[in-house]
N, C-alpha and C. Protein backbone atom coordinates (compact mmCIF):
# COMPACT_ATOMS: atom_id res chain seq x y z
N UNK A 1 36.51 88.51 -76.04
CA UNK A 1 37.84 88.14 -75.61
C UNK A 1 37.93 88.11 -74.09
N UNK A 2 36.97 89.27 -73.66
CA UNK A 2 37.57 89.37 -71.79
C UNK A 2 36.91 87.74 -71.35
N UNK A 3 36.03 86.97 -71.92
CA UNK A 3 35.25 85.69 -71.35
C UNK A 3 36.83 85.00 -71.27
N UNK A 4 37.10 85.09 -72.37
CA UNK A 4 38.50 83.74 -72.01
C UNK A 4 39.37 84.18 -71.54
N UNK A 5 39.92 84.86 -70.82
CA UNK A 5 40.81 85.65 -70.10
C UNK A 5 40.93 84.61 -69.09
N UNK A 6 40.14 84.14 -67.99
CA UNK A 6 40.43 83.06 -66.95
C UNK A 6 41.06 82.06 -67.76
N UNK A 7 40.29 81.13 -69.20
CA UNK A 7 40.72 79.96 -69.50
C UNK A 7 42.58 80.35 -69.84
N UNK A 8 42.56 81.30 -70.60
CA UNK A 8 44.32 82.21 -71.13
C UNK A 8 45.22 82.03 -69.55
N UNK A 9 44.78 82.73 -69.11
CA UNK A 9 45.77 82.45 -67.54
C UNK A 9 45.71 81.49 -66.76
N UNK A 10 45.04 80.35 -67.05
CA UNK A 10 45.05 79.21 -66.47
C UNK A 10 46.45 78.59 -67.35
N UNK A 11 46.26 78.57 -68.71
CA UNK A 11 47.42 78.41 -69.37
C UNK A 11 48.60 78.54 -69.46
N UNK A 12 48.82 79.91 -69.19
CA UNK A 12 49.79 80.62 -68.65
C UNK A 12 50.05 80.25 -67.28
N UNK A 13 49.87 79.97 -66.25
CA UNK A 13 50.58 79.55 -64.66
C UNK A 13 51.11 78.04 -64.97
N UNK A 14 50.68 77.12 -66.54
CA UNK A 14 50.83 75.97 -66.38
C UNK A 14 52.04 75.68 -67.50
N UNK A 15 52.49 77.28 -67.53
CA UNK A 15 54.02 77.07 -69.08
C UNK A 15 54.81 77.19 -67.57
N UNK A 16 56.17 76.71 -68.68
CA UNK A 16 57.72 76.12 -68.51
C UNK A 16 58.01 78.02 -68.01
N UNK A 17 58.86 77.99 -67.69
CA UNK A 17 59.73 79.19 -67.19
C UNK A 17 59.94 80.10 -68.35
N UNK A 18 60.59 79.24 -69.31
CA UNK A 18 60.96 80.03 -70.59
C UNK A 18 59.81 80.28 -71.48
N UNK A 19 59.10 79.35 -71.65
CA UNK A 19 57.47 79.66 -72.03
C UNK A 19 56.88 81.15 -71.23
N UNK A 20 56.78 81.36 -70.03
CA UNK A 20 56.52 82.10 -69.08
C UNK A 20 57.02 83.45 -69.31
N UNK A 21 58.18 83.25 -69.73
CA UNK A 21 59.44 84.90 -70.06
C UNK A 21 59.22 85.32 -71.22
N UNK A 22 58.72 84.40 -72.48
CA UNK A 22 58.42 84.95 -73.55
C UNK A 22 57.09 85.80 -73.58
N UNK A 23 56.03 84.74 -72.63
CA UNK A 23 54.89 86.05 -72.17
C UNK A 23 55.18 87.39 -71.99
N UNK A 24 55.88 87.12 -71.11
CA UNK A 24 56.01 88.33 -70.11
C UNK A 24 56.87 89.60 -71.49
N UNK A 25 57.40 89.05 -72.11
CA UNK A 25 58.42 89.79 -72.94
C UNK A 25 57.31 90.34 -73.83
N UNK A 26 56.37 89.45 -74.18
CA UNK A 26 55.63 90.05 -75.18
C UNK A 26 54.87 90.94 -74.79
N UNK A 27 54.40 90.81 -73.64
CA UNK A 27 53.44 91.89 -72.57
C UNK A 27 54.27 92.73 -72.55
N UNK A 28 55.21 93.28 -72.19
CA UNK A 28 56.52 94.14 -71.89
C UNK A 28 56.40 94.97 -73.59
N UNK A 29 56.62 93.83 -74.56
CA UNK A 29 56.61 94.59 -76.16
C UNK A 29 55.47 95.14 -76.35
N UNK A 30 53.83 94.74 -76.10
CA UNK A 30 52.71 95.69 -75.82
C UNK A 30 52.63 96.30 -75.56
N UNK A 31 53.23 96.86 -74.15
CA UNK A 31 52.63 97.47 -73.44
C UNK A 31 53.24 99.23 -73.70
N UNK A 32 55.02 99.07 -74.46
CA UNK A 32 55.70 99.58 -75.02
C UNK A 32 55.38 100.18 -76.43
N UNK A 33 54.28 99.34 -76.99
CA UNK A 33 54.24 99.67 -78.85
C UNK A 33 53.58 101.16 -78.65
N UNK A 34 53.72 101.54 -79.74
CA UNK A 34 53.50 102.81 -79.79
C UNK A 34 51.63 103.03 -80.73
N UNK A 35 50.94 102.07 -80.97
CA UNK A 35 49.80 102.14 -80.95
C UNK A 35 49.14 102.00 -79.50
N UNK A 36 47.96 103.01 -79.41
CA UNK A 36 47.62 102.82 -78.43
C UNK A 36 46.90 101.56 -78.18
N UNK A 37 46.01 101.08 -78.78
CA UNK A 37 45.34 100.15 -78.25
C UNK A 37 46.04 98.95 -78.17
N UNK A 38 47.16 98.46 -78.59
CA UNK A 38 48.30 97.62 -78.65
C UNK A 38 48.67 97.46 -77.23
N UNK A 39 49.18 98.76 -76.86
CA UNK A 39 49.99 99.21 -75.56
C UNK A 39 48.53 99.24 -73.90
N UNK A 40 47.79 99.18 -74.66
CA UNK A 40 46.55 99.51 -73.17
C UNK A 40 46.46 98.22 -73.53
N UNK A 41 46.19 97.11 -74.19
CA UNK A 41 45.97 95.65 -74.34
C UNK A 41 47.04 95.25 -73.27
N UNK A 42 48.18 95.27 -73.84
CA UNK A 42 49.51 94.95 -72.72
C UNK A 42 49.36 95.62 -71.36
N UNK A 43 48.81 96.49 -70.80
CA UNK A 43 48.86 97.42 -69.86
C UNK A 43 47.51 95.94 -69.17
N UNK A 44 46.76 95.93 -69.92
CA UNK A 44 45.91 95.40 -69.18
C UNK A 44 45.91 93.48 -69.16
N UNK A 45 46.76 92.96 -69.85
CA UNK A 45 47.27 92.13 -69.48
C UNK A 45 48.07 91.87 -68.67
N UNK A 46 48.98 92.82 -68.36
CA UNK A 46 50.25 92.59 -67.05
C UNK A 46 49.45 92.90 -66.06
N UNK A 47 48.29 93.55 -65.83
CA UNK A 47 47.30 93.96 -64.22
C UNK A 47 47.08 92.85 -63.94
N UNK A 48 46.05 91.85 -65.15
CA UNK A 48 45.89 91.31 -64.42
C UNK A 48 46.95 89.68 -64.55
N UNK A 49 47.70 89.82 -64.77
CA UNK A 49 49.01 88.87 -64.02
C UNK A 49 49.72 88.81 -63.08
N UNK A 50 49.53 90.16 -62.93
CA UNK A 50 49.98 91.03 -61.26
C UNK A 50 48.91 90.57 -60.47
N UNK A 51 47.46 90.28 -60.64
CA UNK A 51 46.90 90.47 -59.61
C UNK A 51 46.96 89.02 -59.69
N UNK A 52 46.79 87.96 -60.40
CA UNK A 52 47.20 86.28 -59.88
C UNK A 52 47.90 86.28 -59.52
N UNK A 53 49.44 86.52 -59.66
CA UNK A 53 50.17 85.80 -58.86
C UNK A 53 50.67 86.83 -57.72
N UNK A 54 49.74 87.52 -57.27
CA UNK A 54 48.96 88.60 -55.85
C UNK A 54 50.17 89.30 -55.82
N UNK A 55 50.87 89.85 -56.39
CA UNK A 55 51.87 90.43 -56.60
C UNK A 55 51.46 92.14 -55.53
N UNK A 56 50.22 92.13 -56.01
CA UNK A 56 49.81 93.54 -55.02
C UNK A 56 49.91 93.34 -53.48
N UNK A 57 49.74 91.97 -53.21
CA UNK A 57 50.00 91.81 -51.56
C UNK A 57 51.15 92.06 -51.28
N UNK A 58 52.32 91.53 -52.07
CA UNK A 58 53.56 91.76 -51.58
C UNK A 58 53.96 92.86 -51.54
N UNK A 59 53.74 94.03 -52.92
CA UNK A 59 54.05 95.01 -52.45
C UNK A 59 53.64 95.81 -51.13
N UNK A 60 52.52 95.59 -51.29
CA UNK A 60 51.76 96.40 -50.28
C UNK A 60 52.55 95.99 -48.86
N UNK A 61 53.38 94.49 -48.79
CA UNK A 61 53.62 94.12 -47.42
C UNK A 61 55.29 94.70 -47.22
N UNK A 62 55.70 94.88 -48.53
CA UNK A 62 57.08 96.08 -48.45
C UNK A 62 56.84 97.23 -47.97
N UNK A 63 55.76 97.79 -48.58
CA UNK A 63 55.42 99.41 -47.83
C UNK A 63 55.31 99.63 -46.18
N UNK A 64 55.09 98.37 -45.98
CA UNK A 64 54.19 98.74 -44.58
C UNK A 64 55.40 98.06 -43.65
N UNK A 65 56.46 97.04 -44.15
CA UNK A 65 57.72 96.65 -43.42
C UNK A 65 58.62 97.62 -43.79
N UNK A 66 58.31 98.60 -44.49
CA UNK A 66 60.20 99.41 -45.08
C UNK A 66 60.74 99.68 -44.10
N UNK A 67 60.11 99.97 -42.65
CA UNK A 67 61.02 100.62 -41.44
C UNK A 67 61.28 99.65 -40.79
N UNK A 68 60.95 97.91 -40.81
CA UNK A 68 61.76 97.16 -40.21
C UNK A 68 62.51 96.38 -40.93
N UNK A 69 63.54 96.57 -40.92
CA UNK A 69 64.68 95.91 -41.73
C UNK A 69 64.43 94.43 -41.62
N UNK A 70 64.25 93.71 -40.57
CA UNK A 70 64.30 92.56 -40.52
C UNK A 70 62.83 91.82 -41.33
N UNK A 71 61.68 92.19 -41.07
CA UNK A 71 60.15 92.19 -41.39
C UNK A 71 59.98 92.44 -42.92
N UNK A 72 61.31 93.17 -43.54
CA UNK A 72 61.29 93.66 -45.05
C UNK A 72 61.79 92.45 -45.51
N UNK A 73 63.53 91.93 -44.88
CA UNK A 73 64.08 90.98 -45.59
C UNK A 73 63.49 89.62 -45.54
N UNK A 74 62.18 89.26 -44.18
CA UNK A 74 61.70 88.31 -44.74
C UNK A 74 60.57 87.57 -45.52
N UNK A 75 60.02 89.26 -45.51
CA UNK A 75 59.18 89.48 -46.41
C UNK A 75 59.25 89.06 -48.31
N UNK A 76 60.40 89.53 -48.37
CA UNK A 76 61.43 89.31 -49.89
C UNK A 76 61.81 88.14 -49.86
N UNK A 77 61.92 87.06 -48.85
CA UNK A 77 62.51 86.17 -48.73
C UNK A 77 61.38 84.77 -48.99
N UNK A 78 60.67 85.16 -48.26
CA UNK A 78 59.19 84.37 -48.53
C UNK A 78 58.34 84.34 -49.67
N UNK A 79 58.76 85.30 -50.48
CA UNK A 79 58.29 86.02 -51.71
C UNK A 79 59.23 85.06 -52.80
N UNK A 80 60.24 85.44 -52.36
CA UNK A 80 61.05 84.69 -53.56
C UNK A 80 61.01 82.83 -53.36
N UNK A 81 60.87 82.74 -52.35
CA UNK A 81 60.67 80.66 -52.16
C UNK A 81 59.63 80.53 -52.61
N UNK A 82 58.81 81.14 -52.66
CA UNK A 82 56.77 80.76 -52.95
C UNK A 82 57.43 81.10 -54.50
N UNK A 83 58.12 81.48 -55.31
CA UNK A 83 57.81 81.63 -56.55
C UNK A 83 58.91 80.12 -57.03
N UNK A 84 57.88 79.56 -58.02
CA UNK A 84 58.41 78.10 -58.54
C UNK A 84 59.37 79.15 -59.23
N UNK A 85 59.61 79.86 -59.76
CA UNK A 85 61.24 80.12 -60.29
C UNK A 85 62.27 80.16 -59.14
N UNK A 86 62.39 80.79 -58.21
CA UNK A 86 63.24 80.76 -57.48
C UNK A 86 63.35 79.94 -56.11
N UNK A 87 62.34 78.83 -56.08
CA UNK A 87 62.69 77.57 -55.06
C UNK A 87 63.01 76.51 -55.63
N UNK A 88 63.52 76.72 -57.18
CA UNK A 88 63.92 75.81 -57.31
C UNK A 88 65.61 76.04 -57.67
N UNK A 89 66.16 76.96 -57.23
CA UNK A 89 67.25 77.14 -56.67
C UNK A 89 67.81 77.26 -55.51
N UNK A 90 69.35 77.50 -55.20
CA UNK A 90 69.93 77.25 -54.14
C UNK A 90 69.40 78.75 -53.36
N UNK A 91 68.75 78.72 -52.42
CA UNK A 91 68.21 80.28 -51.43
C UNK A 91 69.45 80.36 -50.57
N UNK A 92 70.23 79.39 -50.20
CA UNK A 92 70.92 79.70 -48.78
C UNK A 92 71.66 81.23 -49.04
N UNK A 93 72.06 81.47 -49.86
CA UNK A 93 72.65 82.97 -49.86
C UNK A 93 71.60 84.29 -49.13
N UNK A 94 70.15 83.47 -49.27
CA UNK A 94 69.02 84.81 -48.73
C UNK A 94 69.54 84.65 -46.72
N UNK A 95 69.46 83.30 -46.99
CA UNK A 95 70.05 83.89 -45.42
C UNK A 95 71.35 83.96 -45.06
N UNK A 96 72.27 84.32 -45.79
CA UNK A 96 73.47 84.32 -45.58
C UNK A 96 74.29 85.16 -44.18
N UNK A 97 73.47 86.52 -44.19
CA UNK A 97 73.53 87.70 -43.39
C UNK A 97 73.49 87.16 -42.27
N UNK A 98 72.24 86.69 -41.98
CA UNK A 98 71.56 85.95 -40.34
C UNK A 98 73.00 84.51 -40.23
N UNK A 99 73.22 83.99 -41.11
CA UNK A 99 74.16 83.04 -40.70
C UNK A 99 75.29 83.49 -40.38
N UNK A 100 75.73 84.07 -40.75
CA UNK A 100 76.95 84.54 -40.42
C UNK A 100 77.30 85.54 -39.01
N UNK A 101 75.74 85.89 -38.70
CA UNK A 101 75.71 86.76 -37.41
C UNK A 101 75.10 85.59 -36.27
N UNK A 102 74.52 84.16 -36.51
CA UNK A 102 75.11 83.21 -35.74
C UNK A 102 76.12 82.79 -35.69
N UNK A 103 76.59 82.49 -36.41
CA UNK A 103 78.20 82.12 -36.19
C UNK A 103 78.81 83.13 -35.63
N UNK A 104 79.08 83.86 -35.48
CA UNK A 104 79.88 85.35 -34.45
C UNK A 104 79.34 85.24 -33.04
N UNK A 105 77.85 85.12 -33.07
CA UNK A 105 76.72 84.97 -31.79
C UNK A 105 78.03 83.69 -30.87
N UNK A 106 77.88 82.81 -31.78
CA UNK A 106 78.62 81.42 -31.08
C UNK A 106 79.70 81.49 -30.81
N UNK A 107 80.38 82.21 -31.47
CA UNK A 107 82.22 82.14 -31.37
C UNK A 107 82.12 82.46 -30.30
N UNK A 108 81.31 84.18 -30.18
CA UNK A 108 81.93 84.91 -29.08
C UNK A 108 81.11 84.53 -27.14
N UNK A 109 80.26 83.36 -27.88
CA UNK A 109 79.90 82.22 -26.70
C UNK A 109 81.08 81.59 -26.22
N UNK A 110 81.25 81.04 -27.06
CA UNK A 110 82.47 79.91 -26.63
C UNK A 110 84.06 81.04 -26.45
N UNK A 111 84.24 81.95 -27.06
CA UNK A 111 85.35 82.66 -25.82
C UNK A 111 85.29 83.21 -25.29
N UNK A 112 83.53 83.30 -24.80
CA UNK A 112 83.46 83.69 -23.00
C UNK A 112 83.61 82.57 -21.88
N UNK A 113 83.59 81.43 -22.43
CA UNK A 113 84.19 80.36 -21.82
C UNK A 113 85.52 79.33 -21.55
N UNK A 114 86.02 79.79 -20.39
CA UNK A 114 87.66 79.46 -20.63
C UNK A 114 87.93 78.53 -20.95
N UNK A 115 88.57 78.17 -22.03
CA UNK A 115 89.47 76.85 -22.31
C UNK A 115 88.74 75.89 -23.38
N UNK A 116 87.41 76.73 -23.47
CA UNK A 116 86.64 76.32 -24.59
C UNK A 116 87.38 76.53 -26.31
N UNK A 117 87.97 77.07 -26.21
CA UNK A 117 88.76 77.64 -27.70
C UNK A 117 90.31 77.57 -27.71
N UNK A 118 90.87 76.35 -27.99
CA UNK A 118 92.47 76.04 -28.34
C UNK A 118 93.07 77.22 -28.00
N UNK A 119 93.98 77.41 -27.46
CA UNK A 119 94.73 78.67 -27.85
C UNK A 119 95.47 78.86 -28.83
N UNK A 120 95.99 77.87 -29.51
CA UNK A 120 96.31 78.13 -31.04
C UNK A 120 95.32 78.86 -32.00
N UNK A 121 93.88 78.06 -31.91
CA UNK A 121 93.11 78.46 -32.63
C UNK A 121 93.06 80.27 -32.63
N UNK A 122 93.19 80.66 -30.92
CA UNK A 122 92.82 82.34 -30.88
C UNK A 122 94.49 82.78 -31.41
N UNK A 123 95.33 82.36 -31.39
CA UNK A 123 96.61 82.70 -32.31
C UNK A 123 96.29 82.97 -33.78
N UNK A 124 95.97 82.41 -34.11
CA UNK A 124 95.50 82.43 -35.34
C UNK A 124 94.42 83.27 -35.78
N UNK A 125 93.49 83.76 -35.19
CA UNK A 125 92.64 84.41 -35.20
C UNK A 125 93.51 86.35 -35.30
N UNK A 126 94.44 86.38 -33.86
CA UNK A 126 95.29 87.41 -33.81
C UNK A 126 96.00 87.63 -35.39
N UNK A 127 96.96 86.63 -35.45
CA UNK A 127 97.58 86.89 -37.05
C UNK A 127 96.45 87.14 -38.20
N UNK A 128 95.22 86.76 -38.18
CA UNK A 128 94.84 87.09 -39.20
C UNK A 128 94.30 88.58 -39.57
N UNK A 129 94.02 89.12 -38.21
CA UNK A 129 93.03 90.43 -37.37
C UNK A 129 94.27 91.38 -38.28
């Protein structure tokens, strides 16, 4: 069985998403059963699925960013676009944080500059504060 193990996971990187989750579910139900050799089968199927899709690099690159906040989030961020499940959704929310702390960056550009900002507009700003 370990010979076809490459041809099996070649298979596996080339299923549908939902194809993909039922793996994973069944590995998850292995690895859980309460026979042992059932459960070390699953144990040793999820290693090495972890180690294709290098899942050990990333962690390893969390451990070693946890004390820079910024180096962590784009660590997670790069992690999640490289995975065909989640680039093929909308990411802009991952940078939502950083956008929104340009936009403040800019405002408070432009009302260090006189006459750059309506004065209605900063009226409005007051009523809302």
């Amino acid at each position: 069985m370990t010979e076809d193990v490459p041809r099996i996971f070649e298979a596996v990187f080339e299923c549908t998403l939902e194809q993909l989750k039922l793996v994973m579910d069944s590995i998850n139900w292995a690895f859980r059963h309460t026979e042992r050799n059932i459960a070390e089968t699953g144990l040793n199927l999820l290693l090495e699925m972890l180690k294709n899709f290098q899942v050990t690099q990333f962690v390893n690159g969390l451990f070693e960013s946890r004390n820079d906040l910024p180096t962590f989030k784009n660590h997670i961020r790069d992690f999640l676009v490289q995975s065909k499940e989640f680039s093929a959704q909308d990411n802009k929310d991952l940078y939502a944080e950083e956008a929104a702390a340009q936009r403040e960056r800019e405002r408070q550009r432009m009302l260090s500059i006189p006459g750059l900002i309506a004065p209605s507009e900063l009226q409005d700003e007051m009523v809302d504060s």
